[in-house]
Protein backbone atom coordinates (compact mmCIF):
# COMPACT_ATOMS: atom_id res chain seq x y z
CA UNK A 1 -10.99 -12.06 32.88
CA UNK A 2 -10.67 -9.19 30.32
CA UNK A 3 -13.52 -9.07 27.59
CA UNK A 4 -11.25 -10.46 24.31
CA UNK A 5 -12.64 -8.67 21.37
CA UNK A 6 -12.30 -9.76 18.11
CA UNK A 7 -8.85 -9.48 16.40
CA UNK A 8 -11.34 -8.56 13.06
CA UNK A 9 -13.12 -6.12 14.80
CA UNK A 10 -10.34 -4.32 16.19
CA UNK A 11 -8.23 -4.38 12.81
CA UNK A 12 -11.32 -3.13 11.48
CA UNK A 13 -11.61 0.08 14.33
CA UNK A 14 -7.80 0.80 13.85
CA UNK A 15 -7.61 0.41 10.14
CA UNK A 16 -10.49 2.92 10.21
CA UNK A 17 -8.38 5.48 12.29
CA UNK A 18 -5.28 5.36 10.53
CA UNK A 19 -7.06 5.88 7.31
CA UNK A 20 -9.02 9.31 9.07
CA UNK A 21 -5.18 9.89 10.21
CA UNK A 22 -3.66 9.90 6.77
CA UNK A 23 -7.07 12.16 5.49
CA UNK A 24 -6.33 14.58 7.89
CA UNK A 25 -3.45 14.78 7.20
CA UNK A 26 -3.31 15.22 3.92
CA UNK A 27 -6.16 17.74 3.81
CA UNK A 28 -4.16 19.97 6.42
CA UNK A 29 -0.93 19.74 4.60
CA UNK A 30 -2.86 21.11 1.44
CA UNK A 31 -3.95 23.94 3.37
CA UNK A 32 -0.90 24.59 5.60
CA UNK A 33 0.76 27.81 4.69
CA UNK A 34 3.93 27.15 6.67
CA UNK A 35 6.80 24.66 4.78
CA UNK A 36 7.53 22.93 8.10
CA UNK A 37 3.86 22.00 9.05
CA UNK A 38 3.77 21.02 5.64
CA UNK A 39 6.24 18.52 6.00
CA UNK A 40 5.48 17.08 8.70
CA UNK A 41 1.79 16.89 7.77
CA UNK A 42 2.99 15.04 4.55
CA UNK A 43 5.40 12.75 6.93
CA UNK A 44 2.15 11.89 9.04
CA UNK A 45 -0.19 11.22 6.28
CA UNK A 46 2.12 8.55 4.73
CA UNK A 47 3.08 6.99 8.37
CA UNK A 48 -1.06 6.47 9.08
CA UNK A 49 -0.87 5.32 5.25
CA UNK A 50 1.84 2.72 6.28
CA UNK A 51 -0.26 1.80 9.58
CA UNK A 52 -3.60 1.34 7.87
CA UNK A 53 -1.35 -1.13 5.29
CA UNK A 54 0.30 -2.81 8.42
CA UNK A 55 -3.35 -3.30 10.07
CA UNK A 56 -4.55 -4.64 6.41
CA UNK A 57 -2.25 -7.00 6.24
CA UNK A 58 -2.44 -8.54 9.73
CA UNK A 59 -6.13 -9.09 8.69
CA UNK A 60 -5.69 -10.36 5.46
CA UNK A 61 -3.63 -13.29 6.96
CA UNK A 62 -5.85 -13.94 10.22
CA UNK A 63 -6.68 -17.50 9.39
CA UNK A 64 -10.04 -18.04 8.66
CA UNK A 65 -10.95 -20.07 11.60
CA UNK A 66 -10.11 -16.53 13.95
CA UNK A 67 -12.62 -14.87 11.85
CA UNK A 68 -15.20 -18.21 12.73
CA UNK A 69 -14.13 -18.69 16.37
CA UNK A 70 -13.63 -14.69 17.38
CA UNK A 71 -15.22 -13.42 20.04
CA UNK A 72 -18.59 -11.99 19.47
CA UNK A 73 -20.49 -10.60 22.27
CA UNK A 74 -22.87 -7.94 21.38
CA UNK A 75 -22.48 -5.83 24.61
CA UNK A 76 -18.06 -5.98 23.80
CA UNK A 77 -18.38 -5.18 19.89
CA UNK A 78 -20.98 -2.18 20.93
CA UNK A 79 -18.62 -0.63 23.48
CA UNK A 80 -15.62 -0.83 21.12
CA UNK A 81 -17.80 0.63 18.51
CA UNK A 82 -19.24 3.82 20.57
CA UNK A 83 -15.87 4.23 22.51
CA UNK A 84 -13.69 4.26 19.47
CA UNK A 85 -16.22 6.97 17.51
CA UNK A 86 -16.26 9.11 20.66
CA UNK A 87 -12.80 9.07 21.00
CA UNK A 88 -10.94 8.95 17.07
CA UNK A 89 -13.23 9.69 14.83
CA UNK A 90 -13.00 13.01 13.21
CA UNK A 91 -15.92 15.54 12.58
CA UNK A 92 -15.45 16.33 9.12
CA UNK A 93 -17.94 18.97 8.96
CA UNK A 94 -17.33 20.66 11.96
CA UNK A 95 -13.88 21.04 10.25
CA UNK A 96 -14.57 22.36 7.02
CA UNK A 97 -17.17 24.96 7.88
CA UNK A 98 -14.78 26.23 10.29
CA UNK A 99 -11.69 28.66 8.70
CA UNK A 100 -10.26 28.81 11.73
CA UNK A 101 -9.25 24.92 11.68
CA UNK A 102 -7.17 26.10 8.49
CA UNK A 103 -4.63 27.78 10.56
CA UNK A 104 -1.51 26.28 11.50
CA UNK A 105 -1.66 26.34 15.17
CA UNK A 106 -5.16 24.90 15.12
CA UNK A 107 -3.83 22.39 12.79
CA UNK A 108 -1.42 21.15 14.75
CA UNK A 109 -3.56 21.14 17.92
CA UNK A 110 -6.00 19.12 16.82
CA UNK A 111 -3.19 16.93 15.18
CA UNK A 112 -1.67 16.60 18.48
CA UNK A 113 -5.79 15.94 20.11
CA UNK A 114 -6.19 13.32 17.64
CA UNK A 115 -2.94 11.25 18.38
CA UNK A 116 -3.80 11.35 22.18
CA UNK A 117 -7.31 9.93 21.24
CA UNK A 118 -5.36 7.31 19.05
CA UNK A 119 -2.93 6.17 21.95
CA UNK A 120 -5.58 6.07 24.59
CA UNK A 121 -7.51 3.57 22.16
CA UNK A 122 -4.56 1.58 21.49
CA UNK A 123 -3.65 1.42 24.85
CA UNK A 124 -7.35 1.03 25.43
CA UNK A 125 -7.24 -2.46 23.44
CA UNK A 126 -3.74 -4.39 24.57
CA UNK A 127 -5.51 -6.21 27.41
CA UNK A 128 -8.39 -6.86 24.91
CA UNK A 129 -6.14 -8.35 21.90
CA UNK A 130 -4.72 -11.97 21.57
CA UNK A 131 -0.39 -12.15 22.21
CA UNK A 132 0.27 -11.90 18.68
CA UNK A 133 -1.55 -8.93 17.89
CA UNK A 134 -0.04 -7.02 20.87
CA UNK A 135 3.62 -6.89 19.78
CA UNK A 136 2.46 -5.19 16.37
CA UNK A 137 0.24 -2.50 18.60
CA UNK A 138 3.14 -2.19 20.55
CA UNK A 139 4.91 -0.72 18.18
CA UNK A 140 1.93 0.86 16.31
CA UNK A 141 1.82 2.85 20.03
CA UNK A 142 5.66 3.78 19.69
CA UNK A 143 5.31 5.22 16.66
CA UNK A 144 2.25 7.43 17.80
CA UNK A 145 4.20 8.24 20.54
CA UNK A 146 6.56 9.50 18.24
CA UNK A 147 4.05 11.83 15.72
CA UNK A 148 3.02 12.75 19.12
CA UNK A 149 6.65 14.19 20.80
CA UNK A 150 6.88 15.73 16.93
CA UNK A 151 3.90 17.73 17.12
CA UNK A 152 4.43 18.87 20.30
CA UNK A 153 8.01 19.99 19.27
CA UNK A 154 6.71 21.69 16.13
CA UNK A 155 3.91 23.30 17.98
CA UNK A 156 6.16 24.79 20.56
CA UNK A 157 7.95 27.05 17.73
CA UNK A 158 4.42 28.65 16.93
C-alpha cells in the first residue's frame, strides 16, 4: 500500500511551487527583451497565479477533521519535503548573480527545466493523494503539460 500523505501537506508543497512559478515568471518577463517571451512569460505567471488560488482553495475547504485525521508519518512528510526542494524549488541567488540567466534562451530553458520538475512532482504525488484531490491534479498536470508544449514551441524559434 502506497504511503498517503497528507492532502495539507501536499497543498502546502504545490501551493509553494506555483507561487515560485508565477515569481519566476514575472521576474523573467520584466527582464525579457523579446515581445513574444514576454507574453508568454506574463501568460505563465498568471496561470501559476490561478494554480496557487486553485490549490488555496481546495485547502481552505478540506474539512477540519482531514487536517485532524491526515496522515502524519515523519519518515513520508520528510521525503515529500527533501524531494519536492530538490526537484521545484528555485535557486534565487544562483539566478540573480548570474547575467546570463537574463537572456531569453536561458530564460526559457530553465522555464521549460522547471515545468518538467513540476510534472514529475505532480505525477510524483497521484498515487500518494486521496480520489478527490486527484481529478484537480489531473488537470493541474494538463495544464503544465500545456506551458510545457508552449515553451518548447517558443524555444524552437530561438
Amino acid at each position: 500500500m502506497p504511503i498517503l500523505f497528507s492532502d495539507k501537506d501536499i497543498l502546502e508543497m504545490a501551493i509553494h511551487i506555483e507561487e515560485e512559478g508565477e515569481k519566476f515568471y514575472n521576474l523573467f518577463s520584466e527582464k525579457a527583451f523579446k515581445d513574444e517571451v514576454k507574453k508568454i512569460f506574463n501568460f505563465l505567471a498568471l496561470e501559476e497565479r490561478r494554480h496557487a488560488e486553485t490549490f488555496k482553495e481546495i485547502y481552505k475547504n478540506l474539512e477540519k477533521e482531514e487536517f485532524l485525521t491526515a496522515y502524519e508519518d515523519e519518515e513520508a512528510n520528510k521525503y515529500l519535503h527533501a524531494w519536492v526542494s530538490a526537484q521545484v524549488f528555485i535557486d534565487w541567488d544562483r539566478i540573480l548573480k548570474e547575467d546570463t540567466f537574463f537572456n531569453s534562451s536561458s530564460a526559457i530553458d530553465l522555464a521549460i527545466s522547471l515545468e518538467k520538475d513540476s510534472l514529475l512532482f505532480y505525477y510524483g504525488i497521484l498515487d500518494h493523494l486521496k480520489e478527490k484531490s486527484k481529478k484537480i491534479v489531473r488537470e493541474i498536470i494538463n495544464q503544465e503539460r500545456t506551458h510545457l508544449e508552449q515553451l518548447i514551441t517558443l524555444k524552437k524559434s530561438f
